[in-house]
C-alpha atoms as a PDB file:
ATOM      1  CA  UNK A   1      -8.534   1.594   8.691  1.00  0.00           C
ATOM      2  CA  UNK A   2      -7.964   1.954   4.993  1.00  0.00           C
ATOM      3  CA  UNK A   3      -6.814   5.269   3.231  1.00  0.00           C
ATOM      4  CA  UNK A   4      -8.163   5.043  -0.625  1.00  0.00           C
ATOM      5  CA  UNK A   5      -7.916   8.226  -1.445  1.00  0.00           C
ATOM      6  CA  UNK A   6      -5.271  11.404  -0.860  1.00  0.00           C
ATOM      7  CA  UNK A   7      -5.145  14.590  -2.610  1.00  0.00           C
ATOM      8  CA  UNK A   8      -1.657  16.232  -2.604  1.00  0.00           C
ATOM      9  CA  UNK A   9      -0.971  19.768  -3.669  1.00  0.00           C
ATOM     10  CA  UNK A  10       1.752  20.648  -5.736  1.00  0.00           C
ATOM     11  CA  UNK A  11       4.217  23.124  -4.174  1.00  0.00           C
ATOM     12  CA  UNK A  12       5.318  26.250  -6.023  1.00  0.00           C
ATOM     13  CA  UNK A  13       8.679  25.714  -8.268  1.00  0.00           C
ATOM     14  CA  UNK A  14      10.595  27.728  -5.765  1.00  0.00           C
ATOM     15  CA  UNK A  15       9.390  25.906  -2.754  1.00  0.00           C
ATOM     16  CA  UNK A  16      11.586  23.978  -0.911  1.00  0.00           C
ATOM     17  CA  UNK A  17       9.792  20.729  -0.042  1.00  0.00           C
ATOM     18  CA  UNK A  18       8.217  18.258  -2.405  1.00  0.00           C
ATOM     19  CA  UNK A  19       4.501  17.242  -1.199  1.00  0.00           C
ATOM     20  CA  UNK A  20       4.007  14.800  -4.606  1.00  0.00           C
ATOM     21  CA  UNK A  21       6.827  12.764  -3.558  1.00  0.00           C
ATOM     22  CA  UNK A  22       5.763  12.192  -0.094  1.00  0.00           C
ATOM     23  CA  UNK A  23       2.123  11.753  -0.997  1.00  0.00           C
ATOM     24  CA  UNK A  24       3.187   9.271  -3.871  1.00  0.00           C
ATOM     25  CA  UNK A  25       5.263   7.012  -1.243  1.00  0.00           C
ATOM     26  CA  UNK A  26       2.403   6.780   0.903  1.00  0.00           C
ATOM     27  CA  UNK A  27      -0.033   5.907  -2.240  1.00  0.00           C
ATOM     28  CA  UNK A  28       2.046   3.426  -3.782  1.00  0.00           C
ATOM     29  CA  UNK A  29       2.421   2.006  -0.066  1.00  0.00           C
ATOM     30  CA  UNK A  30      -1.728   1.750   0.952  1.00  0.00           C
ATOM     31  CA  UNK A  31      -2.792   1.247  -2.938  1.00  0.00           C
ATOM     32  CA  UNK A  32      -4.363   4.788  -2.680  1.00  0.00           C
ATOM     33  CA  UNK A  33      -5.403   6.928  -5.562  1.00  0.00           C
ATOM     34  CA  UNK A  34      -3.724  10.234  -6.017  1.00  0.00           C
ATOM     35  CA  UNK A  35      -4.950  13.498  -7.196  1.00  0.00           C
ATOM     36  CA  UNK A  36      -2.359  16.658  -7.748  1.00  0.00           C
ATOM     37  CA  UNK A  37      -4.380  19.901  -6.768  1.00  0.00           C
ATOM     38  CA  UNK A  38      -2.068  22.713  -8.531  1.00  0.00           C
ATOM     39  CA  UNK A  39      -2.795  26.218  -9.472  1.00  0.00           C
ATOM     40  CA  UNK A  40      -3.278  27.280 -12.778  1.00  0.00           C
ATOM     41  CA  UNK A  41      -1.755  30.708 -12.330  1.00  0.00           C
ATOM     42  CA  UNK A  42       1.749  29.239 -10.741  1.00  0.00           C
ATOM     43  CA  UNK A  43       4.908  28.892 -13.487  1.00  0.00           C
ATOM     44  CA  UNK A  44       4.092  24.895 -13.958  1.00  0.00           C
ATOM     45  CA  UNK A  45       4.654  23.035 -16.521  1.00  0.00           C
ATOM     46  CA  UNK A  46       1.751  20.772 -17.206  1.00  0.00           C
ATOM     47  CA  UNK A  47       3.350  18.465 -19.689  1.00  0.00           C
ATOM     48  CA  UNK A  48       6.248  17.651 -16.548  1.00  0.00           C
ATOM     49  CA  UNK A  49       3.089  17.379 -14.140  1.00  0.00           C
ATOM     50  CA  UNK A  50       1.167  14.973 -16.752  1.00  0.00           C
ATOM     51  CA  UNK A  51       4.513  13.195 -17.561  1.00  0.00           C
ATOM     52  CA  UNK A  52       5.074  12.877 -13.864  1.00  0.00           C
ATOM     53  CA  UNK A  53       1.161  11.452 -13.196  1.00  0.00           C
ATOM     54  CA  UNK A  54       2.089   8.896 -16.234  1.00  0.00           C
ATOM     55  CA  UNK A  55       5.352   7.848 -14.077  1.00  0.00           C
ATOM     56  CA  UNK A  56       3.492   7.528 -10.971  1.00  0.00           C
ATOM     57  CA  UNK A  57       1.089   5.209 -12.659  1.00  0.00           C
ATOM     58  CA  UNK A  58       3.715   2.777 -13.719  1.00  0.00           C
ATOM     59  CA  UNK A  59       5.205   2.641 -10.170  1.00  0.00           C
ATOM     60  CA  UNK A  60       2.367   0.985  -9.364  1.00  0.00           C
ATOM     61  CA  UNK A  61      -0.137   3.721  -7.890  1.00  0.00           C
ATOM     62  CA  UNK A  62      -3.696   2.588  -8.927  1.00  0.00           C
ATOM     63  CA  UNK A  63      -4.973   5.709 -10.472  1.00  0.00           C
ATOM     64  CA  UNK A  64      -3.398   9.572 -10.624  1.00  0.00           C
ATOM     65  CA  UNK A  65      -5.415  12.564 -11.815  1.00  0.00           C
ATOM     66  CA  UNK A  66      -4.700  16.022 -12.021  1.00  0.00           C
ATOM     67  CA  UNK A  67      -6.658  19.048 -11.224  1.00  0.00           C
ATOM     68  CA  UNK A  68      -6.062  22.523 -12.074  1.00  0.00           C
ATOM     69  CA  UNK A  69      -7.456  25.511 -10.221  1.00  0.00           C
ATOM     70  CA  UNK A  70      -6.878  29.382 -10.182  1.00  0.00           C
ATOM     71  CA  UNK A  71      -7.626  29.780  -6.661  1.00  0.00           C
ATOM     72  CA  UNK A  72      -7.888  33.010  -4.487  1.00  0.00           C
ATOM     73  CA  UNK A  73      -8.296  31.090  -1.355  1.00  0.00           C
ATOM     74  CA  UNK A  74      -7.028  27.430  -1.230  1.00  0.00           C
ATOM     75  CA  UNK A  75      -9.201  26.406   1.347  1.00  0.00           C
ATOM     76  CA  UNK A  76     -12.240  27.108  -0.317  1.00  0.00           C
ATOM     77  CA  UNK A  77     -11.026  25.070  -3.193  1.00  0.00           C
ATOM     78  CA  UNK A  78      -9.865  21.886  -1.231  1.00  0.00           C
ATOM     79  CA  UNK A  79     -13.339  22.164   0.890  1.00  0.00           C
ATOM     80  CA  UNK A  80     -15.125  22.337  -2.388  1.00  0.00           C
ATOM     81  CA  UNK A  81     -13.227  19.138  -3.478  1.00  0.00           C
ATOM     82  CA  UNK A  82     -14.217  17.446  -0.334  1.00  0.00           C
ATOM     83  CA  UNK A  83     -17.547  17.649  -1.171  1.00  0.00           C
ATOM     84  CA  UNK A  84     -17.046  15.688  -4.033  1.00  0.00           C
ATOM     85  CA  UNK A  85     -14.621  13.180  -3.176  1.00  0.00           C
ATOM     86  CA  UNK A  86     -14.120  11.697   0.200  1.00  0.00           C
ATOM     87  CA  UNK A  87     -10.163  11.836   1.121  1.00  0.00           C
ATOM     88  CA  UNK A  88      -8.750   9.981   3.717  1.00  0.00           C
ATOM     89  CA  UNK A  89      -5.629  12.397   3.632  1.00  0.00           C
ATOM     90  CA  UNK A  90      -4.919  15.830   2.546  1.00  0.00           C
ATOM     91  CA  UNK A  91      -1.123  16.913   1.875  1.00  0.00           C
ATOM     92  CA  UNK A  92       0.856  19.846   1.331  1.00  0.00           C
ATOM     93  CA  UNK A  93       4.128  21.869   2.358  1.00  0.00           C
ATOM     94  CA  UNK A  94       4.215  24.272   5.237  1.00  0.00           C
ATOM     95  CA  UNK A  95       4.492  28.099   4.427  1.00  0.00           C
ATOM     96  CA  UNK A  96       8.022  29.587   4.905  1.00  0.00           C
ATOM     97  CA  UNK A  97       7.477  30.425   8.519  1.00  0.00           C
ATOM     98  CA  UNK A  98       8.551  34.575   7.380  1.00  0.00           C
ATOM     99  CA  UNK A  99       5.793  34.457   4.815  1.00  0.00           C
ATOM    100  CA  UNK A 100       3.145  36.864   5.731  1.00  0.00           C
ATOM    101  CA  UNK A 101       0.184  35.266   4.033  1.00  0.00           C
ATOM    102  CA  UNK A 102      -0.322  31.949   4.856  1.00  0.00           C
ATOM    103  CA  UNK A 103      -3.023  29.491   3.838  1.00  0.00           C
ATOM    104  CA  UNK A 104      -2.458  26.886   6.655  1.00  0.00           C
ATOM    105  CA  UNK A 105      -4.800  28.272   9.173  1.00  0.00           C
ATOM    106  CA  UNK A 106      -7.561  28.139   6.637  1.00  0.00           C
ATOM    107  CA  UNK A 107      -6.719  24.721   5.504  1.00  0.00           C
ATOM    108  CA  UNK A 108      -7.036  23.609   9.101  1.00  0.00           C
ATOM    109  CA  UNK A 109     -10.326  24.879   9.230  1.00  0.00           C
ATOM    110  CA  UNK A 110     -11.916  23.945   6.142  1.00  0.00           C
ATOM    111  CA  UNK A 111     -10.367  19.997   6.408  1.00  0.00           C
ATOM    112  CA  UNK A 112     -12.827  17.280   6.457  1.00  0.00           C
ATOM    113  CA  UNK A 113      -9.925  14.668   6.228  1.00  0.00           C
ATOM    114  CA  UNK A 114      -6.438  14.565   8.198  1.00  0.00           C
ATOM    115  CA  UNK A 115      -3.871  17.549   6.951  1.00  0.00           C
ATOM    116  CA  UNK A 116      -0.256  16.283   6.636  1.00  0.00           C
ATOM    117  CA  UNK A 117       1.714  19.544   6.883  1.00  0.00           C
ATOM    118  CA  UNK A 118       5.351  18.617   5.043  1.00  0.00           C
ATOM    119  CA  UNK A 119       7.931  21.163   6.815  1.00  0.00           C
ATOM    120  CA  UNK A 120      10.030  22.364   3.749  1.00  0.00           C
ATOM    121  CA  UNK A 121      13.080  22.702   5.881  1.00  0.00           C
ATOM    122  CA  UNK A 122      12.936  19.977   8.437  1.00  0.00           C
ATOM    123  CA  UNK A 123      15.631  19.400  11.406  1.00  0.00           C
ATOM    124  CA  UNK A 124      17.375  16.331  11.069  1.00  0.00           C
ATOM    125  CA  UNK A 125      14.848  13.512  12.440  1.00  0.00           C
ATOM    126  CA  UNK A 126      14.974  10.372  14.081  1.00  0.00           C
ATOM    127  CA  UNK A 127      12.259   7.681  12.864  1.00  0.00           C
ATOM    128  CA  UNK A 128      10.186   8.850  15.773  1.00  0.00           C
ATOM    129  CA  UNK A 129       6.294   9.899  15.485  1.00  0.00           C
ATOM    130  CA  UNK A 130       5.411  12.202  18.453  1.00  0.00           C
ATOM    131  CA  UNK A 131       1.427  12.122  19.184  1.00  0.00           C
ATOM    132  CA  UNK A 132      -0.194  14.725  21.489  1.00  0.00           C
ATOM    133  CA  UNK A 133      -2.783  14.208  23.191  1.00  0.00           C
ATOM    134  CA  UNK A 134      -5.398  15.164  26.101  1.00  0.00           C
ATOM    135  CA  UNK A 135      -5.015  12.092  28.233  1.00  0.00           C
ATOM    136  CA  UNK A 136      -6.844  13.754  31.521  1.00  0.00           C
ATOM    137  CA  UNK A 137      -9.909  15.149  29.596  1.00  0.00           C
ATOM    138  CA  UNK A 138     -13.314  13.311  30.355  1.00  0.00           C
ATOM    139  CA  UNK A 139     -15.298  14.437  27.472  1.00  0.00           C
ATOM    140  CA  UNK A 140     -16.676  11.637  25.307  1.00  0.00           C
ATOM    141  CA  UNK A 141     -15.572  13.924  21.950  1.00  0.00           C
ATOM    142  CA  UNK A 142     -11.855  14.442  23.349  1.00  0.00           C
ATOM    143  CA  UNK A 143     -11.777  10.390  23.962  1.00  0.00           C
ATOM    144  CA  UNK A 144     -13.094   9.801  20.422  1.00  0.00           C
ATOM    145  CA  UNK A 145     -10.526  12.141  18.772  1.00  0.00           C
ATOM    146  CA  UNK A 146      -7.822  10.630  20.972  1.00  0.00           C
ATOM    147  CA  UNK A 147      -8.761   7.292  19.514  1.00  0.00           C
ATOM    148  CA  UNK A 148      -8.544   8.670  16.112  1.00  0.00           C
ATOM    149  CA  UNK A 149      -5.911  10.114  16.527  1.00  0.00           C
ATOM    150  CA  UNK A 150      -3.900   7.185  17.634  1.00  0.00           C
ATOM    151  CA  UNK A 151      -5.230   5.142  14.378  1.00  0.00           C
ATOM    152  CA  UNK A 152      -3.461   7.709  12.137  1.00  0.00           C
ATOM    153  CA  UNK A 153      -0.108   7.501  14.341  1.00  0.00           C
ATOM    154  CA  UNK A 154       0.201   4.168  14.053  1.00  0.00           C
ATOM    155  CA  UNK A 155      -0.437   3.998  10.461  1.00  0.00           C
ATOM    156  CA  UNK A 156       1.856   6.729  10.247  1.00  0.00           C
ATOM    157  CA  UNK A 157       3.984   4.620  12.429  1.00  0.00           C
ATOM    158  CA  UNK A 158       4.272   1.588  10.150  1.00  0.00           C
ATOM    159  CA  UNK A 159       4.579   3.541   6.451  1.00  0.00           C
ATOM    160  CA  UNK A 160       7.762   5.425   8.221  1.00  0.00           C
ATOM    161  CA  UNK A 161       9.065   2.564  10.224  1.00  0.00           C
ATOM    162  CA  UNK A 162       9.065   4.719  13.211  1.00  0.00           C
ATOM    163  CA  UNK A 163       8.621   4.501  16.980  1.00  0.00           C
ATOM    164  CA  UNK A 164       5.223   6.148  18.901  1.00  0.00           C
ATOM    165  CA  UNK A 165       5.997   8.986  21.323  1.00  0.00           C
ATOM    166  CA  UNK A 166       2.911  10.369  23.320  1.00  0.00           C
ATOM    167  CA  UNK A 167       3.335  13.917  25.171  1.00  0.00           C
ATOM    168  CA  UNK A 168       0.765  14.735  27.260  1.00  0.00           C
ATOM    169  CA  UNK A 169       1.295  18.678  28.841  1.00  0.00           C
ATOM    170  CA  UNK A 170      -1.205  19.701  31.191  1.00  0.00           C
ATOM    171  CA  UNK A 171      -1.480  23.617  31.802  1.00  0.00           C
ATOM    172  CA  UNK A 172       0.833  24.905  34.714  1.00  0.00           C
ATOM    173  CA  UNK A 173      -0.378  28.470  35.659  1.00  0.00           C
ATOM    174  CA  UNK A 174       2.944  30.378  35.471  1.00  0.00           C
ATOM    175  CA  UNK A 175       0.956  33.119  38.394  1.00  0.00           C
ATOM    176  CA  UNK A 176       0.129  30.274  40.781  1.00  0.00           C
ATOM    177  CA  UNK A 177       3.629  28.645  39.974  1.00  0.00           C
ATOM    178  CA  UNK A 178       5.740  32.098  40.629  1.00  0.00           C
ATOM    179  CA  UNK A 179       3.694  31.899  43.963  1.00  0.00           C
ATOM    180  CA  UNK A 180       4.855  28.900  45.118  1.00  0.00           C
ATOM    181  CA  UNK A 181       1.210  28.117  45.359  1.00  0.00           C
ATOM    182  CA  UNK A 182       1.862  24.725  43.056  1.00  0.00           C
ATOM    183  CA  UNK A 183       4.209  22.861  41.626  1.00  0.00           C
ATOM    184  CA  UNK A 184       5.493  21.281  38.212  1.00  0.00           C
ATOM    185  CA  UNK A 185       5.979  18.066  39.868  1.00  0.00           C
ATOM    186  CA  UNK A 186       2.871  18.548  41.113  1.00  0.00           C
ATOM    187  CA  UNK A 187       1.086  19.183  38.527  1.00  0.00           C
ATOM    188  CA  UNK A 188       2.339  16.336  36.852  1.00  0.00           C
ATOM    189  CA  UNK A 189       2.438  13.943  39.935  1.00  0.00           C
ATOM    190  CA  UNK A 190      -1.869  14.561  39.899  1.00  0.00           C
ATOM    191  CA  UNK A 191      -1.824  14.486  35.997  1.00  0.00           C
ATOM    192  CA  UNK A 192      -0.024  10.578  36.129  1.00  0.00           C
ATOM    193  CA  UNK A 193      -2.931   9.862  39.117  1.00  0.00           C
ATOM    194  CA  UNK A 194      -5.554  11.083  37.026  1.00  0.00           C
ATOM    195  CA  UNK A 195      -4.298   9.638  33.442  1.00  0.00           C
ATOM    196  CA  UNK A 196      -4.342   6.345  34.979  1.00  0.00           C
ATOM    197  CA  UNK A 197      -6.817   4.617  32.727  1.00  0.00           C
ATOM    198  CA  UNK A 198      -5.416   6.391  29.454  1.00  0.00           C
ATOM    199  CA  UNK A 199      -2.103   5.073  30.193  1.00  0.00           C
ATOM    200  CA  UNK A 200      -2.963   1.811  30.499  1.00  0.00           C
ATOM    201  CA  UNK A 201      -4.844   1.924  27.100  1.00  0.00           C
ATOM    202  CA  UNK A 202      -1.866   3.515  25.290  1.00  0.00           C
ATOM    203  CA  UNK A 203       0.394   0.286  26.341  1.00  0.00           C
ATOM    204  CA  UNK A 204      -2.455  -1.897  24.982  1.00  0.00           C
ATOM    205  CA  UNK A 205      -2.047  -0.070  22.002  1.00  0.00           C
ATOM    206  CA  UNK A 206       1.423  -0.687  21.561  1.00  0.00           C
ATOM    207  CA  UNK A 207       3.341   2.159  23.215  1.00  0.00           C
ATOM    208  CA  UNK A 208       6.217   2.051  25.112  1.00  0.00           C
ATOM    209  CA  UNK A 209       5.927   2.745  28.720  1.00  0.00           C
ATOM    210  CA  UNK A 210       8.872   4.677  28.313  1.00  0.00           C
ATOM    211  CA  UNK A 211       7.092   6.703  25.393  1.00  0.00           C
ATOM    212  CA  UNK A 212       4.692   8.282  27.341  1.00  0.00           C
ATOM    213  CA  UNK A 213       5.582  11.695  28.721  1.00  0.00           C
ATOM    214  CA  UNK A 214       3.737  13.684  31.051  1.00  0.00           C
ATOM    215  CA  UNK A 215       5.923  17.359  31.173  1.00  0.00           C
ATOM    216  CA  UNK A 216       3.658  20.567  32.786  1.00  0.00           C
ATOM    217  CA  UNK A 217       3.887  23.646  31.503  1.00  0.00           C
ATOM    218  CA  UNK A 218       2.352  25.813  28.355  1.00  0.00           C
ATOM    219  CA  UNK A 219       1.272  23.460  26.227  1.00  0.00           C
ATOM    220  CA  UNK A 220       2.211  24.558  23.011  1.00  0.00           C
ATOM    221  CA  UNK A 221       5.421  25.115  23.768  1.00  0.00           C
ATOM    222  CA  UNK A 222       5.959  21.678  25.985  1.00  0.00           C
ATOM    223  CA  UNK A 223       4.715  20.084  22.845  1.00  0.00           C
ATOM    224  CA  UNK A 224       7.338  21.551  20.512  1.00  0.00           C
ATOM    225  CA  UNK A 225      10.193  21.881  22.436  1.00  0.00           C
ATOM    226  CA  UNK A 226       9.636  17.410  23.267  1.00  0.00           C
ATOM    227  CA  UNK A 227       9.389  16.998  19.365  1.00  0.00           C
ATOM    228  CA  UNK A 228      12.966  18.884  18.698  1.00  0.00           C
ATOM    229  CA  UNK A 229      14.289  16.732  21.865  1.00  0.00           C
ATOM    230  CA  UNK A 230      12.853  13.598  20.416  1.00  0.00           C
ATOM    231  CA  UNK A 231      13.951  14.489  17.048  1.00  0.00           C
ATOM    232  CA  UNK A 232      10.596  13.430  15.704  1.00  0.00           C
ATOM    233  CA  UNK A 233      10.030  13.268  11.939  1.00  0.00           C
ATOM    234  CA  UNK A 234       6.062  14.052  12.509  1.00  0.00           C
ATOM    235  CA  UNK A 235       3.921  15.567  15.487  1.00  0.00           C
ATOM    236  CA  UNK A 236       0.371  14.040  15.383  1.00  0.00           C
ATOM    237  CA  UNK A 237      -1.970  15.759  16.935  1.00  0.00           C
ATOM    238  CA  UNK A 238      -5.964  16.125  16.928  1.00  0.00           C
ATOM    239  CA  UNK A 239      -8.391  19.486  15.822  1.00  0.00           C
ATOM    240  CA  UNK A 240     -11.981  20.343  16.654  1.00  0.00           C
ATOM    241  CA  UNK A 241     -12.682  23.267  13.958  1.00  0.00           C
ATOM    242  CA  UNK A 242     -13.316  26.469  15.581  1.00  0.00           C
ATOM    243  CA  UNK A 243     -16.154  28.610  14.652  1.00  0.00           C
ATOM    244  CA  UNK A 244     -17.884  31.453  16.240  1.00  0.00           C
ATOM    245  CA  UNK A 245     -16.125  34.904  15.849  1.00  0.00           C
ATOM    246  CA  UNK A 246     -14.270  35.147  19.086  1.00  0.00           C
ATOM    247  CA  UNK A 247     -13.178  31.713  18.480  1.00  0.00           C
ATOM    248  CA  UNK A 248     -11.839  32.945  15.489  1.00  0.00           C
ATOM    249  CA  UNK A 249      -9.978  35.696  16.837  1.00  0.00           C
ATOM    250  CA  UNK A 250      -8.051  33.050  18.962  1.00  0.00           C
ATOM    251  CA  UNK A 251      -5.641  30.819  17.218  1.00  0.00           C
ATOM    252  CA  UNK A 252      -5.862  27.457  18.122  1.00  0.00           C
ATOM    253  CA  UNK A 253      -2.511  25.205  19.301  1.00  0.00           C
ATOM    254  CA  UNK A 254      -2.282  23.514  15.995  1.00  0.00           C
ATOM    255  CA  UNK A 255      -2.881  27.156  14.715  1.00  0.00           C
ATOM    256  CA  UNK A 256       0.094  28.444  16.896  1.00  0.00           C
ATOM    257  CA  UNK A 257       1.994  25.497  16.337  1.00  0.00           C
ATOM    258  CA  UNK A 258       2.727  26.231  12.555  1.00  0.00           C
ATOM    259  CA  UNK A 259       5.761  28.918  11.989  1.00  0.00           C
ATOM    260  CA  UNK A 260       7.197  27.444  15.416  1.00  0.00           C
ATOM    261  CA  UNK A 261       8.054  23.650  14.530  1.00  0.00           C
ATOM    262  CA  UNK A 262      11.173  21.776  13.000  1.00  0.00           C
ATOM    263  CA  UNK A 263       9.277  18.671  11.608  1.00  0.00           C
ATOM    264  CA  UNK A 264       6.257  17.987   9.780  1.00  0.00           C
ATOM    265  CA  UNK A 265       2.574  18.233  11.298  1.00  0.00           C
ATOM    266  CA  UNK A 266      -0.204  15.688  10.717  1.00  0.00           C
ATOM    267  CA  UNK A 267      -3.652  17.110  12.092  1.00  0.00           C
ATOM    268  CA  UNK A 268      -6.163  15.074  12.680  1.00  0.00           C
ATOM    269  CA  UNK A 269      -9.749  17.081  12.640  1.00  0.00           C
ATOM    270  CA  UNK A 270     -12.321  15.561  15.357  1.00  0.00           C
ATOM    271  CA  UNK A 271     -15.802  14.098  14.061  1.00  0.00           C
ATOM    272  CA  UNK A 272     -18.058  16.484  14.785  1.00  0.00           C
ATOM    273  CA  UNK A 273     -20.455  16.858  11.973  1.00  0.00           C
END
């Protein structure tokens, strides 16, 4: 798998984290192209952000453009891009998790192309990639997006030097648990039994026996609370859009995920179209 193309957009002066950075390390790594997305209306400078394309150039990154837009909805603007050019990454910083308007959600939903959420105030991190997955699911669509999913980790993987962590959580019902009726260990005793097959294609990948955690419990927060005890520097994790207005009355995990973890978020959007 080859990433050509990524499309990074700028933070706001005050923000904390630095997406153009980030995106120009992995460029210069994979030989990408690199467009800056920034918005028109925001305090930048231009000549700094055309000086700074110039500098990028002569690190060695093949080609840098810059596009300007006054967006009202940054979603609409990235999914209009998208259209146009076909990225193999999309990147930008979190919101502040107390921000009340956030554009994340949206993004997730309008992505055609992975979404590398950069936290702007990460936890201190190990070199540790942390990929969740849906190990016990039999649905040809959840096996594809596990597959894809796995391609960007390991990528991932080798441009940050970092070990692969897998955290599978199936679902323990907190009623039938308070009843005694199962069990945690249970639960994850079956899930092991069941995830059989998966597990022995994950070590054929490359990852650690040891690296593969089955923990019951909510998901979500299973998820995020092994990523702060791993002290992961990124959480992978797959997407299937959601459409349909009930659906979009119910946040998704990735959705959920957001103002809750302490490292950055790569999302991984299934193939569905």
């Amino acid at each position: 798998m080859k990433i050509s193309e990524i499309l990074a957009v700028t933070p706001p002066p005050e923000c904390l984290g630095d997406s153009v950075s980030a995106a120009a390390d992995l460029a210069l790594l994979w030989r990408a192209d690199l467009t800056l997305l920034y918005h028109n209306e925001q305090p930048h400078d231009l000549a700094i952000l055309t000086e700074r394309a110039a500098q990028l150039e002569e690190r060695g990154i093949p080609k840098v453009s810059l596009q300007g837009d006054n967006w009202d909805k940054l979603s609409e603007v990235v999914d209009a891009m998208q259209k146009l050019v076909p990225y193999d990454l999309i990147m930008k910083v979190m919101h502040h998790r107390n921000q009340r308007h956030t554009t994340d959600w949206h993004m997730l939903r309008a992505i055609r192309a992975p979404l590398y959420l950069l936290n702007p105030e990460p936890h201190p991190a190990q070199p540790r990639i942390l990929v969740a997955m849906d190990l016990d699911h039999r649905d040809a669509q959840v096996q594809q997006l596990n597959l894809k999913v796995m391609r960007y980790a390991k990528l991932m993987a080798q441009a940050r030097d970092s070990e692969i962590h897998v955290i599978y959580a199936p679902h323990l019902s907190r009623f039938l648990h308070e009843l005694d009726i199962v069990s945690p260990h249970q639960v994850e005793r079956d899930a092991t039994a069941n995830c059989a097959e998966a597990i022995a294609w994950l070590e054929a990948e490359g990852v650690d026996p040891d690296h593969i955690h089955i923990k019951s419990g909510d998901t979500g927060r299973v998820i995020r609370d092994k990523s702060c005890k791993l002290k992961a520097d990124t959480l992978v994790m797959g997407y299937f859009k959601r459409s349909g207005v009930l659906n979009q009355l119910w946040r998704s995990k990735a959705e959920q995920m957001i103002s809750d973890l302490r490292c950055h978020l790569l999302v991984v959007p299934a193939d569905t179209e």
